[in-house]
PDB file of N, CA and C in Angstrom:
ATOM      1  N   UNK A   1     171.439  77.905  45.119  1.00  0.00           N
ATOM      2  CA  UNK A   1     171.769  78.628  46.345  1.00  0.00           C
ATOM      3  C   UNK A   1     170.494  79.183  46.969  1.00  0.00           C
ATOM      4  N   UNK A   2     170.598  79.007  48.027  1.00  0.00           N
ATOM      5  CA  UNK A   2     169.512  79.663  49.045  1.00  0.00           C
ATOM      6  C   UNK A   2     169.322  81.105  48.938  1.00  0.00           C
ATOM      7  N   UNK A   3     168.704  81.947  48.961  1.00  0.00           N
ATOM      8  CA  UNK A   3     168.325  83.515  49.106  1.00  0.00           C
ATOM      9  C   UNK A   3     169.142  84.148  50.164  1.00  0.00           C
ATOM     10  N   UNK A   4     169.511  83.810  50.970  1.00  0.00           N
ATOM     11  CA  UNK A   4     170.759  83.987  51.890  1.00  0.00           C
ATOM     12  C   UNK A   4     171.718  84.128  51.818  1.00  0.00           C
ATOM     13  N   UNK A   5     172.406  83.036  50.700  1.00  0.00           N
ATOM     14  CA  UNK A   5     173.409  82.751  50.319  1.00  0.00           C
ATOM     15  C   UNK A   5     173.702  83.821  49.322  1.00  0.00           C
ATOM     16  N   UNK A   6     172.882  83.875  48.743  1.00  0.00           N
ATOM     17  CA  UNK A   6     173.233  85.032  47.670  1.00  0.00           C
ATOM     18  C   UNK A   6     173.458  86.314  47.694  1.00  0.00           C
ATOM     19  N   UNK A   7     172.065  86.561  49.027  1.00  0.00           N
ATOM     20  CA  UNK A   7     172.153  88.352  49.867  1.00  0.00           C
ATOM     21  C   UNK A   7     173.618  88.297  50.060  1.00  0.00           C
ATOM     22  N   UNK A   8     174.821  87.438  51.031  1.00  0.00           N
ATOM     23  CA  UNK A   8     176.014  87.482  51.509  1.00  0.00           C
ATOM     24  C   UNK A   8     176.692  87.748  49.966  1.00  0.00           C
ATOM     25  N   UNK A   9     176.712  86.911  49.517  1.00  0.00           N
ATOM     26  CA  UNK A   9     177.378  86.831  48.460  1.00  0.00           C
ATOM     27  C   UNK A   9     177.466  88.225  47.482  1.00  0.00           C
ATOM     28  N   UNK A  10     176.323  88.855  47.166  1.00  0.00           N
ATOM     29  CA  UNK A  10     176.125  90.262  46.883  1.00  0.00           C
ATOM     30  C   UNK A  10     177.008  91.164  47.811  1.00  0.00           C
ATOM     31  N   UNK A  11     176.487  91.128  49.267  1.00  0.00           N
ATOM     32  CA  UNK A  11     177.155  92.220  50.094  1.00  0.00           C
ATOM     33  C   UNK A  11     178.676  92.151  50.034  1.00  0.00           C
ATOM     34  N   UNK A  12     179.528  90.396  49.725  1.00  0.00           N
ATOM     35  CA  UNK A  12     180.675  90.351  49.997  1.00  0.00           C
ATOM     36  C   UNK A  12     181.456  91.204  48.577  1.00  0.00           C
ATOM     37  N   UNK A  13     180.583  91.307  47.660  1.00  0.00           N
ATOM     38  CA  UNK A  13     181.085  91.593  46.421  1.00  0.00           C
ATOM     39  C   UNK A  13     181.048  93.372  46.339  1.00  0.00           C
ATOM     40  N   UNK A  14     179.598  94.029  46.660  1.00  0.00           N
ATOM     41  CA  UNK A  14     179.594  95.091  46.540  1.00  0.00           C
ATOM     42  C   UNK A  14     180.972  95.834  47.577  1.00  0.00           C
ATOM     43  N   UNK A  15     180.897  95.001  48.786  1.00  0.00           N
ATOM     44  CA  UNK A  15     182.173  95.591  49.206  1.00  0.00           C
ATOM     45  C   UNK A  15     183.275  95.536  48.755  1.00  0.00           C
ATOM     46  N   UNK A  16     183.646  94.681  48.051  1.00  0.00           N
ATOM     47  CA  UNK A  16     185.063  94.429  47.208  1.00  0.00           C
ATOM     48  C   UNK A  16     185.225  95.468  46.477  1.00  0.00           C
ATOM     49  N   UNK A  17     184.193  95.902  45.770  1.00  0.00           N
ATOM     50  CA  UNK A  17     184.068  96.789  44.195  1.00  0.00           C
ATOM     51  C   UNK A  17     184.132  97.892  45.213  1.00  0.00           C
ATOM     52  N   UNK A  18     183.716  98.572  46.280  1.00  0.00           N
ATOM     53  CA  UNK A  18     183.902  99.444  47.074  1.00  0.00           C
ATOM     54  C   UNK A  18     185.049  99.768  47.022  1.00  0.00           C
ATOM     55  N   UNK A  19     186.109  98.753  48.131  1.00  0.00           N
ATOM     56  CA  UNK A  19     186.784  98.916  48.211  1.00  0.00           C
ATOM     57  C   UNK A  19     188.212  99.219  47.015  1.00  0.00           C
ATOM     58  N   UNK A  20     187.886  98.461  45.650  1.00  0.00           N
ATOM     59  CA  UNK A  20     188.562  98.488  44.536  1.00  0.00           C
ATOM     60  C   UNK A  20     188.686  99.774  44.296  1.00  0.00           C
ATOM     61  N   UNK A  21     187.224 100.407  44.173  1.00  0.00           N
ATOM     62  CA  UNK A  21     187.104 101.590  43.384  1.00  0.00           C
ATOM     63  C   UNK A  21     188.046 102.500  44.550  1.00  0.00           C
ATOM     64  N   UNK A  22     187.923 102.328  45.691  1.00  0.00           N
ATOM     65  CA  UNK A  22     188.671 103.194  46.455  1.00  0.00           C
ATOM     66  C   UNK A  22     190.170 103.697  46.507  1.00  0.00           C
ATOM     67  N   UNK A  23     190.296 102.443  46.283  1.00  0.00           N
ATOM     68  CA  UNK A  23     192.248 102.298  45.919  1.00  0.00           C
ATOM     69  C   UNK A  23     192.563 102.921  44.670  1.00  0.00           C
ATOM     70  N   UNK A  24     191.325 102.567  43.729  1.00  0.00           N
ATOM     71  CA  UNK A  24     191.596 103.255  42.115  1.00  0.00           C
ATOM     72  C   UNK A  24     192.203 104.791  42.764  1.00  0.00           C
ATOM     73  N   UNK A  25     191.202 105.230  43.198  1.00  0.00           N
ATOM     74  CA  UNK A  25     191.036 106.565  43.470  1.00  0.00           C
ATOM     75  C   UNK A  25     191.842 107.439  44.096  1.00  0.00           C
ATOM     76  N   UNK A  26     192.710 106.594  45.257  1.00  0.00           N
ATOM     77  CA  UNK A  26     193.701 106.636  45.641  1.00  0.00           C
ATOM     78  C   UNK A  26     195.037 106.353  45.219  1.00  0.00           C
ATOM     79  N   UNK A  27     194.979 105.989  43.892  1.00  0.00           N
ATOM     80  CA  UNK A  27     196.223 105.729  43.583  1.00  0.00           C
ATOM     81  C   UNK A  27     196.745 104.178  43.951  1.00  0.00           C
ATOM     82  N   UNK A  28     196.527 103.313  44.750  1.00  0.00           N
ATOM     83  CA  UNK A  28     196.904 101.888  45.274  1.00  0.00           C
ATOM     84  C   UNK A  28     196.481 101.043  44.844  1.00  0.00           C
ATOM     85  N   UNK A  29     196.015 100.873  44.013  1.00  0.00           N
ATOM     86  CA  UNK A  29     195.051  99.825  43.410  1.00  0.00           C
ATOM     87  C   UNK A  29     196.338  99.147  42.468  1.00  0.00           C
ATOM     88  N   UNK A  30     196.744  97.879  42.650  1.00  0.00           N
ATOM     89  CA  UNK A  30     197.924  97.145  42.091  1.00  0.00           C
ATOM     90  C   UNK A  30     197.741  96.806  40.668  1.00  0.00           C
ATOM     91  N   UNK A  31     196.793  96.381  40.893  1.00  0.00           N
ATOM     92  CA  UNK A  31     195.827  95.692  39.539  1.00  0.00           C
ATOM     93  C   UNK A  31     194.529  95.668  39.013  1.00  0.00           C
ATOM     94  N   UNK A  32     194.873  97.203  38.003  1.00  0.00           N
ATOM     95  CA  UNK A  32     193.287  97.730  37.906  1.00  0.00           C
ATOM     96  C   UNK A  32     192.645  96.476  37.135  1.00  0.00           C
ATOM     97  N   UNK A  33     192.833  95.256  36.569  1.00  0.00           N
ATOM     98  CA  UNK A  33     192.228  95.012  35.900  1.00  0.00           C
ATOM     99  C   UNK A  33     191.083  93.713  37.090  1.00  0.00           C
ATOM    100  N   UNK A  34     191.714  93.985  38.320  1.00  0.00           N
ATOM    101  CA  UNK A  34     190.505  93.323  39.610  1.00  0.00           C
ATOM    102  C   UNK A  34     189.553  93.683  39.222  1.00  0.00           C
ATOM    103  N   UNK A  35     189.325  95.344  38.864  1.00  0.00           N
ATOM    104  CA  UNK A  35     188.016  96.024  38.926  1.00  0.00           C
ATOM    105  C   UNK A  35     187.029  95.238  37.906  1.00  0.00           C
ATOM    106  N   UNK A  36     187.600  94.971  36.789  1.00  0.00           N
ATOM    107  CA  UNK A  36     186.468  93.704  35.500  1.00  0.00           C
ATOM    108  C   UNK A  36     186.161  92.437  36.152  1.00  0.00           C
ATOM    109  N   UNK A  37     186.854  92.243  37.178  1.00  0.00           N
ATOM    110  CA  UNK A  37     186.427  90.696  37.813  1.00  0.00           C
ATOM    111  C   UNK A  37     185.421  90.409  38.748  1.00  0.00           C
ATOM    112  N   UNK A  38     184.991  91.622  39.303  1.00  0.00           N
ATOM    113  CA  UNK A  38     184.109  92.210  40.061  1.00  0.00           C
ATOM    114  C   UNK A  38     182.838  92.811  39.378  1.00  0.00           C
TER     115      UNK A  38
END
């Protein structure tokens, strides 16, 4: 993968885990076990 590809690929992930941890936190999170897949 290109250096590009990977920066996206990082940002698309750190936002996921963002957003995961958020729902944890909130109570909504369906399936804590997303958070290990991340």
């Amino acid at each position: 993968m290109e250096q590009e590809e990977l920066r996206l690929q990082l940002n698309e992930l750190k936002n996921e885990l963002f957003n995961l941890r958020f729902q944890l936190a909130t109570g909504q999170l369906e399936n804590p076990l997303k958070l290990k897949g991340v």
